[in-house]
ModelCIF file with pLDDT and N, C-alpha, C, O atoms, coordinates in Angstrom:
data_MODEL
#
_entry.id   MODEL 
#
_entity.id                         1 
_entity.type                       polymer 
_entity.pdbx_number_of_molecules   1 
#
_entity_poly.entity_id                      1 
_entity_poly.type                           'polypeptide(L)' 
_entity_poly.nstd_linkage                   no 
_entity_poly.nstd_monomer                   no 
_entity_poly.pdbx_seq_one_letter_code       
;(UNK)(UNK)(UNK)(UNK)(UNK)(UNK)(UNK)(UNK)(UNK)(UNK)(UNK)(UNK)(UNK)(UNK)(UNK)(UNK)
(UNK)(UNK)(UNK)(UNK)(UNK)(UNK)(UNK)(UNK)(UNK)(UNK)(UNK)(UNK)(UNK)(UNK)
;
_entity_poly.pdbx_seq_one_letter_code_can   XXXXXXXXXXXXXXXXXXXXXXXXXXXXXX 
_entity_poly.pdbx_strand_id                 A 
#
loop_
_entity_poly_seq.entity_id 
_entity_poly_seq.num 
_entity_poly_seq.mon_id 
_entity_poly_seq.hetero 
1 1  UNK n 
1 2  UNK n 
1 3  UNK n 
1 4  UNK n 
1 5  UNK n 
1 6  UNK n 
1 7  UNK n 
1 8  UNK n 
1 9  UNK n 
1 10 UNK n 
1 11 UNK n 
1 12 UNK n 
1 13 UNK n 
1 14 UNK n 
1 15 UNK n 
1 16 UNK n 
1 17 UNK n 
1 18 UNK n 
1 19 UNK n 
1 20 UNK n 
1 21 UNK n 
1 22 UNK n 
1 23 UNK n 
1 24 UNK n 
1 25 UNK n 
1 26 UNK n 
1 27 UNK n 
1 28 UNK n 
1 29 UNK n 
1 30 UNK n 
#
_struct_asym.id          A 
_struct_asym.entity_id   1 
#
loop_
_ma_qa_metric.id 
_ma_qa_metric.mode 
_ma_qa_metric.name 
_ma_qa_metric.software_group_id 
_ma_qa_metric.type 
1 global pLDDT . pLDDT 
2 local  pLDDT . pLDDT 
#
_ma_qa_metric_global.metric_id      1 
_ma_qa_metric_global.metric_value   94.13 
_ma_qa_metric_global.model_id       1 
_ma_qa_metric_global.ordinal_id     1 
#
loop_
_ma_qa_metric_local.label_asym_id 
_ma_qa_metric_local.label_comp_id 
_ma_qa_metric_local.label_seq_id 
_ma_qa_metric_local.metric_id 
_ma_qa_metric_local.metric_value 
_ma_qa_metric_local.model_id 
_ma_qa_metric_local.ordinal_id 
A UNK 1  2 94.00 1 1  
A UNK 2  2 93.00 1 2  
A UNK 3  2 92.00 1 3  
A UNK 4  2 94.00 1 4  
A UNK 5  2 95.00 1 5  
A UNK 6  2 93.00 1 6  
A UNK 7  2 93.00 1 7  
A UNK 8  2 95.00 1 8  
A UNK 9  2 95.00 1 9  
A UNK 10 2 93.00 1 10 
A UNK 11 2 94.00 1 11 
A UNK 12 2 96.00 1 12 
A UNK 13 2 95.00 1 13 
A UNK 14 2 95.00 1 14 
A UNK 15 2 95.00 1 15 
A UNK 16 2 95.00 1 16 
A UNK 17 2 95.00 1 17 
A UNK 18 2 94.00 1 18 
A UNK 19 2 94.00 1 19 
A UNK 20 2 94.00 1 20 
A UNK 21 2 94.00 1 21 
A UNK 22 2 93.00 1 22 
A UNK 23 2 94.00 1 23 
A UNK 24 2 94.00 1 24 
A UNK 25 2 95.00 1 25 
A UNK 26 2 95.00 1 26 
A UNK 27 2 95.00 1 27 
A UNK 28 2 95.00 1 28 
A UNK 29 2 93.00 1 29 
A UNK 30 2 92.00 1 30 
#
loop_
_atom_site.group_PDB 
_atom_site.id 
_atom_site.type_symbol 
_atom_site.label_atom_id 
_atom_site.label_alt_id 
_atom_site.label_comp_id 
_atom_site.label_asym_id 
_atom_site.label_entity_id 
_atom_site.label_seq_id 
_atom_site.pdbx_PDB_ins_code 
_atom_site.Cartn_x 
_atom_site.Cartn_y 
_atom_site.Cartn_z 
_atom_site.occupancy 
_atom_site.B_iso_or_equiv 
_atom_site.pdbx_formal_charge 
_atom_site.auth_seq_id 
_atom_site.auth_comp_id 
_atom_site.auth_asym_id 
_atom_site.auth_atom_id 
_atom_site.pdbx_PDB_model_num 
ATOM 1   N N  . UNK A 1 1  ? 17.857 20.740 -18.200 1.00 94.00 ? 1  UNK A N  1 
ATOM 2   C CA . UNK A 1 1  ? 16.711 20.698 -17.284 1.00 94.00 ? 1  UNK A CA 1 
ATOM 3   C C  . UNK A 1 1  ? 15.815 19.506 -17.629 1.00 94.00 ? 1  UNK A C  1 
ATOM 4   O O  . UNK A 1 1  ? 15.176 18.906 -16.764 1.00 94.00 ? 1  UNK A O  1 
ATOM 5   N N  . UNK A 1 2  ? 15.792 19.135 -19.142 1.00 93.00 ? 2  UNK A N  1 
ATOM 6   C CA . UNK A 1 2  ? 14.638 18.287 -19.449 1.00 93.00 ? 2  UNK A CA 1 
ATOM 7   C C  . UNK A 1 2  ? 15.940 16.925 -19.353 1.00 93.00 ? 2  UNK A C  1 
ATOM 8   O O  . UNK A 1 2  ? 15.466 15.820 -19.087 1.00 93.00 ? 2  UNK A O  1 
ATOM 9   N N  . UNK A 1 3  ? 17.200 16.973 -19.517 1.00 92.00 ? 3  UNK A N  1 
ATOM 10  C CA . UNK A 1 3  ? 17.785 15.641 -19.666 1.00 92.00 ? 3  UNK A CA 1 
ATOM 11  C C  . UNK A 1 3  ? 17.644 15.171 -18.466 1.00 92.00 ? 3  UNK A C  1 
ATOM 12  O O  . UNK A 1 3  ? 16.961 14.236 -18.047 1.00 92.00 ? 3  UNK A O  1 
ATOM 13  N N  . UNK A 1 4  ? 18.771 16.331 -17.637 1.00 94.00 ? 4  UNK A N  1 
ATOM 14  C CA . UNK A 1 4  ? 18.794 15.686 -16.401 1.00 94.00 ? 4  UNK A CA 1 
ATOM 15  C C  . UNK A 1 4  ? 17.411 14.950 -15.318 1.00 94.00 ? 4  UNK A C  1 
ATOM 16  O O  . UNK A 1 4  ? 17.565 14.244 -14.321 1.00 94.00 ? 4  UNK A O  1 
ATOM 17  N N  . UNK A 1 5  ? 16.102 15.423 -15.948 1.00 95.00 ? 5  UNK A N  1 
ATOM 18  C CA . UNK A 1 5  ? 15.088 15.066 -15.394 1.00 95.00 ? 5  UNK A CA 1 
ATOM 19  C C  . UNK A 1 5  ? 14.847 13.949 -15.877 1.00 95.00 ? 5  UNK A C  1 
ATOM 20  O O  . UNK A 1 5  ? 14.548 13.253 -14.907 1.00 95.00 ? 5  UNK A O  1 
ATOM 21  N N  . UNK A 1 6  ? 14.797 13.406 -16.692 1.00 93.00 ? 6  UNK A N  1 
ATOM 22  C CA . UNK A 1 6  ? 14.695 11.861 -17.654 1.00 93.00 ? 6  UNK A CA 1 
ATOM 23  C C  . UNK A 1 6  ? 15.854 11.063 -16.833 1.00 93.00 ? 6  UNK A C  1 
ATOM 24  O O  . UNK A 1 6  ? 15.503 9.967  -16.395 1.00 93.00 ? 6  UNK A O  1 
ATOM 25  N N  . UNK A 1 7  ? 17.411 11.544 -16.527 1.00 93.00 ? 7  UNK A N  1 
ATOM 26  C CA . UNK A 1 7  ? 18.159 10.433 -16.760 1.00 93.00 ? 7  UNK A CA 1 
ATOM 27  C C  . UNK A 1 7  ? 17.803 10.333 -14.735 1.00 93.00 ? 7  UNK A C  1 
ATOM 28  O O  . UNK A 1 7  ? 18.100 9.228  -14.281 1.00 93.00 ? 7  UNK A O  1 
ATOM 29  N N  . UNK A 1 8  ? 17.421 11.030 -14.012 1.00 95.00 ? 8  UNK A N  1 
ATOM 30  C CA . UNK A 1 8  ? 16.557 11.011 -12.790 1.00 95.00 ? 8  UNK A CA 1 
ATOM 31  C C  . UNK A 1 8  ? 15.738 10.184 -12.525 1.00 95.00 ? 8  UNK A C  1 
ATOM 32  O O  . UNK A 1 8  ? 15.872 9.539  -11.485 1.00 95.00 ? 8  UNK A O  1 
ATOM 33  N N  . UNK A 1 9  ? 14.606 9.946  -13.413 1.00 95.00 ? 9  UNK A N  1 
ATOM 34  C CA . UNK A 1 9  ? 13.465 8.907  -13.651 1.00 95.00 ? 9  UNK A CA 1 
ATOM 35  C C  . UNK A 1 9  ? 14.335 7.547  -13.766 1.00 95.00 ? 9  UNK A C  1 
ATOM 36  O O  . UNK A 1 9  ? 14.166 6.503  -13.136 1.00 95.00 ? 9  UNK A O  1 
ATOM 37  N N  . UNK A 1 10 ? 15.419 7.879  -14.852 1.00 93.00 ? 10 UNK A N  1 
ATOM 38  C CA . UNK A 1 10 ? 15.942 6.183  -15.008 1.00 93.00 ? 10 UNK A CA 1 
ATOM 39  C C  . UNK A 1 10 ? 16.586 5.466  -14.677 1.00 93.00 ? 10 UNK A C  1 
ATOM 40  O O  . UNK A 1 10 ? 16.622 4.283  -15.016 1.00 93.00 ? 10 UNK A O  1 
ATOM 41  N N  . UNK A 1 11 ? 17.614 6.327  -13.522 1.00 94.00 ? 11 UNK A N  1 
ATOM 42  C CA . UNK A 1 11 ? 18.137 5.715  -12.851 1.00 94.00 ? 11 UNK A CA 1 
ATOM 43  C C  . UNK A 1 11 ? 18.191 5.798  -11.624 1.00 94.00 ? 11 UNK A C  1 
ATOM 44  O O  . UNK A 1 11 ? 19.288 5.664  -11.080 1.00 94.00 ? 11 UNK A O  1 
ATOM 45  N N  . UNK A 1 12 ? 16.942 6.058  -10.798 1.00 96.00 ? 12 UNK A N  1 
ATOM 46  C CA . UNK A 1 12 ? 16.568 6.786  -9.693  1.00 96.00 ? 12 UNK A CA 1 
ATOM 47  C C  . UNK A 1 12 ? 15.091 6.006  -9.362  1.00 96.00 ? 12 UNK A C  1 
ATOM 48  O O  . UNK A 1 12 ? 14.158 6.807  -9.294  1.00 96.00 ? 12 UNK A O  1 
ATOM 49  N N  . UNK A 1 13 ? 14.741 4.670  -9.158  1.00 95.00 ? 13 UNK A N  1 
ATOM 50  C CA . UNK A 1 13 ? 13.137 4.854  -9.665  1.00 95.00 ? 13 UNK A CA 1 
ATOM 51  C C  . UNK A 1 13 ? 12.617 5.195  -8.212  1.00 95.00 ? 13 UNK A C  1 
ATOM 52  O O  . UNK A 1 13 ? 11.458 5.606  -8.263  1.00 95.00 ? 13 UNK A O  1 
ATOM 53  N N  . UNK A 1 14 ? 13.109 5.146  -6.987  1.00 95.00 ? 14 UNK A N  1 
ATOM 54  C CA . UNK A 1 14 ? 12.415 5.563  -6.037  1.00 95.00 ? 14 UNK A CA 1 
ATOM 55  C C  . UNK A 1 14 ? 12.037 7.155  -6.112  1.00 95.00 ? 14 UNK A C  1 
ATOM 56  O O  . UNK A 1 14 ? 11.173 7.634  -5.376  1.00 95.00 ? 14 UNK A O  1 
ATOM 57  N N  . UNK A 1 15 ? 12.915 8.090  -7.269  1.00 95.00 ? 15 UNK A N  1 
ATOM 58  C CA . UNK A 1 15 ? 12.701 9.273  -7.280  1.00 95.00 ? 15 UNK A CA 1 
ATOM 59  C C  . UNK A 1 15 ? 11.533 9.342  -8.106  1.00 95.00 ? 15 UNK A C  1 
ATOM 60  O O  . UNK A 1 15 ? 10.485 9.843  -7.697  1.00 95.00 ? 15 UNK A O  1 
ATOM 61  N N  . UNK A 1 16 ? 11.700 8.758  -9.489  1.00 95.00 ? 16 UNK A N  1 
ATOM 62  C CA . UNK A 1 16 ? 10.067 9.044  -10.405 1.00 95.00 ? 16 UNK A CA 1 
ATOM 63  C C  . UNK A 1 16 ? 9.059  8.390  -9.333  1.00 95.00 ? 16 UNK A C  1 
ATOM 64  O O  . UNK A 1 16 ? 8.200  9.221  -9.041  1.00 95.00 ? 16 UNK A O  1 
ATOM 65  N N  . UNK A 1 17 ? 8.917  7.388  -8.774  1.00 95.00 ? 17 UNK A N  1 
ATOM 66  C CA . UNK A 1 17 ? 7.931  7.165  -8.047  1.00 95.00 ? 17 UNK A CA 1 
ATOM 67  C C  . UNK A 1 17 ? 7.087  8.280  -6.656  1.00 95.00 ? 17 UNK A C  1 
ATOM 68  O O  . UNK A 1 17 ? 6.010  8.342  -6.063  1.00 95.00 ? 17 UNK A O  1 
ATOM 69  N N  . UNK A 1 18 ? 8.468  9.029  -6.696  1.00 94.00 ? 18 UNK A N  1 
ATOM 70  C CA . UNK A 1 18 ? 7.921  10.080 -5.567  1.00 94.00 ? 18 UNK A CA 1 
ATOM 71  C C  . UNK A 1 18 ? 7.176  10.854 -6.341  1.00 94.00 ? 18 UNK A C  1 
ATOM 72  O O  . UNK A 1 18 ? 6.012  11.074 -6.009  1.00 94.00 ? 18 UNK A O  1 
ATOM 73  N N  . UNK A 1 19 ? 7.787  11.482 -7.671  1.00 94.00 ? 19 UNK A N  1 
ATOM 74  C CA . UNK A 1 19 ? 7.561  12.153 -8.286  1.00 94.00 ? 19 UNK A CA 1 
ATOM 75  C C  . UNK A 1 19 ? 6.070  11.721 -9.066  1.00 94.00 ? 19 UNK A C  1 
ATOM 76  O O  . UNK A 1 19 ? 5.226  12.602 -9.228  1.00 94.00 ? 19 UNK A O  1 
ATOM 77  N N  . UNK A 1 20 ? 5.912  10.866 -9.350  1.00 94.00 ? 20 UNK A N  1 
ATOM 78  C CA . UNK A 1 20 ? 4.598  9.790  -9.909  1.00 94.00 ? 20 UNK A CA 1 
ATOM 79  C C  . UNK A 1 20 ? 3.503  10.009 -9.113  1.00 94.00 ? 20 UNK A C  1 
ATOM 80  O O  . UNK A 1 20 ? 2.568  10.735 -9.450  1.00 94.00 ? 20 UNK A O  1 
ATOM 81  N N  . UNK A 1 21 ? 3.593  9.251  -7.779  1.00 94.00 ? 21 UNK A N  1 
ATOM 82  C CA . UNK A 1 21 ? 2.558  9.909  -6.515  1.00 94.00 ? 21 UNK A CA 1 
ATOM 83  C C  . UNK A 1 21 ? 2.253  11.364 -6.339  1.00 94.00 ? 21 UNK A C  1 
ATOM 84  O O  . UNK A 1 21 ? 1.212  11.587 -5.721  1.00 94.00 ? 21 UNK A O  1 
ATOM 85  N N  . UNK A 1 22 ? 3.036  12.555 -6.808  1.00 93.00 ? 22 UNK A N  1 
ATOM 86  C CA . UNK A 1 22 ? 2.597  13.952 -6.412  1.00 93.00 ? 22 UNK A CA 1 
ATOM 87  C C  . UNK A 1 22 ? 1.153  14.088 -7.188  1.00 93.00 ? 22 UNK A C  1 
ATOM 88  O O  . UNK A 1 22 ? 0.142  14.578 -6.685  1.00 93.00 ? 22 UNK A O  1 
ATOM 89  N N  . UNK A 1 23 ? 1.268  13.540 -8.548  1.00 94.00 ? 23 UNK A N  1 
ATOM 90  C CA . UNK A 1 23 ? 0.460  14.301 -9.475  1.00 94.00 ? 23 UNK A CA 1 
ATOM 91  C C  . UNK A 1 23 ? -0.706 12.654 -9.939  1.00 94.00 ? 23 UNK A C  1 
ATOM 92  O O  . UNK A 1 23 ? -0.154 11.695 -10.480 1.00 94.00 ? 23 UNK A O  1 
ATOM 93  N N  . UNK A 1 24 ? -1.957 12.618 -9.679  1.00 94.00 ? 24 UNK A N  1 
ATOM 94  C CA . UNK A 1 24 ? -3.033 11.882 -10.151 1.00 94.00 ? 24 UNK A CA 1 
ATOM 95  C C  . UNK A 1 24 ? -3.565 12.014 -11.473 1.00 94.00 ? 24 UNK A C  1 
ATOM 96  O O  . UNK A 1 24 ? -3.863 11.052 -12.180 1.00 94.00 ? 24 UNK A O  1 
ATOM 97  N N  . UNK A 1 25 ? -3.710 13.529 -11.881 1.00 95.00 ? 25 UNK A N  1 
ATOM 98  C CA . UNK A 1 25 ? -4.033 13.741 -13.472 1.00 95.00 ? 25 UNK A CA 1 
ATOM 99  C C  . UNK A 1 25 ? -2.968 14.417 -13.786 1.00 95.00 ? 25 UNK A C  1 
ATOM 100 O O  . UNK A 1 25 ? -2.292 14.888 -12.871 1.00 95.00 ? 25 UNK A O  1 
ATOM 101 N N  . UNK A 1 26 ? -2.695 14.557 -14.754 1.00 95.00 ? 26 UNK A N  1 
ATOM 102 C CA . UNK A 1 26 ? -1.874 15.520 -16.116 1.00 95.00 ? 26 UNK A CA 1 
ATOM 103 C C  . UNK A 1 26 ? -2.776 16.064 -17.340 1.00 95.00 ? 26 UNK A C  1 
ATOM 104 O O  . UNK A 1 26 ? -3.509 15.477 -18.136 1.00 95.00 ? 26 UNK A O  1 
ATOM 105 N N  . UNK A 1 27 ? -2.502 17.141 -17.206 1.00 95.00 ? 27 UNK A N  1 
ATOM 106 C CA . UNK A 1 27 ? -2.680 17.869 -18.289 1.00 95.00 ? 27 UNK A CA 1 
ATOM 107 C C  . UNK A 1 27 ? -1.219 18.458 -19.385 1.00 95.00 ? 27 UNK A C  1 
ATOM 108 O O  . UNK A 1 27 ? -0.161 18.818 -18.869 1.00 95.00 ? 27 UNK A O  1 
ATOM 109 N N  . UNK A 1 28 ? -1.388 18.455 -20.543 1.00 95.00 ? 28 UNK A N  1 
ATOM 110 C CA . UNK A 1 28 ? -0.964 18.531 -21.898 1.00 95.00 ? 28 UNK A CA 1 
ATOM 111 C C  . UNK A 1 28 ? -1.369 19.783 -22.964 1.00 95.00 ? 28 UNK A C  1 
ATOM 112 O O  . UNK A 1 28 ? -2.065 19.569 -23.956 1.00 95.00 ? 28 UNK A O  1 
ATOM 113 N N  . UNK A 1 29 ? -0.815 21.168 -22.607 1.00 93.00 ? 29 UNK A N  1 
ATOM 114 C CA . UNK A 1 29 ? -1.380 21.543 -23.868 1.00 93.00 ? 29 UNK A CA 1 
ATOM 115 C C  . UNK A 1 29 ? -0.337 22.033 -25.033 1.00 93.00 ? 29 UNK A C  1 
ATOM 116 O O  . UNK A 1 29 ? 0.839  22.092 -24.672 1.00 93.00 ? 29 UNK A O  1 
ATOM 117 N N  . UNK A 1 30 ? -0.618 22.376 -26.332 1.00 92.00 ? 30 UNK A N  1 
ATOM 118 C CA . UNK A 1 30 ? 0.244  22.554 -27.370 1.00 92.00 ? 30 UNK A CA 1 
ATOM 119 C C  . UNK A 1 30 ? 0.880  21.246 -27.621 1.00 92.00 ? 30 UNK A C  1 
ATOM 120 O O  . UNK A 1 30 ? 1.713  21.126 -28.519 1.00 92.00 ? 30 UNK A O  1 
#
């Protein structure tokens, strides 16, 4: 779930970019 989402971003960039535009802030906890 977490690879296939990385190797998505890297060889996909129109996909992280969709994915980039959904979200303005991020939050982080732990």
């Amino acid at each position: 779930l977490l690879l296939l989402t990385v190797k998505l971003f890297q060889s996909h960039p129109e996909i992280l970019d969709k994915h980039q535009k959904r979200f303005s802030h991020v939050q982080i906890d732990e």
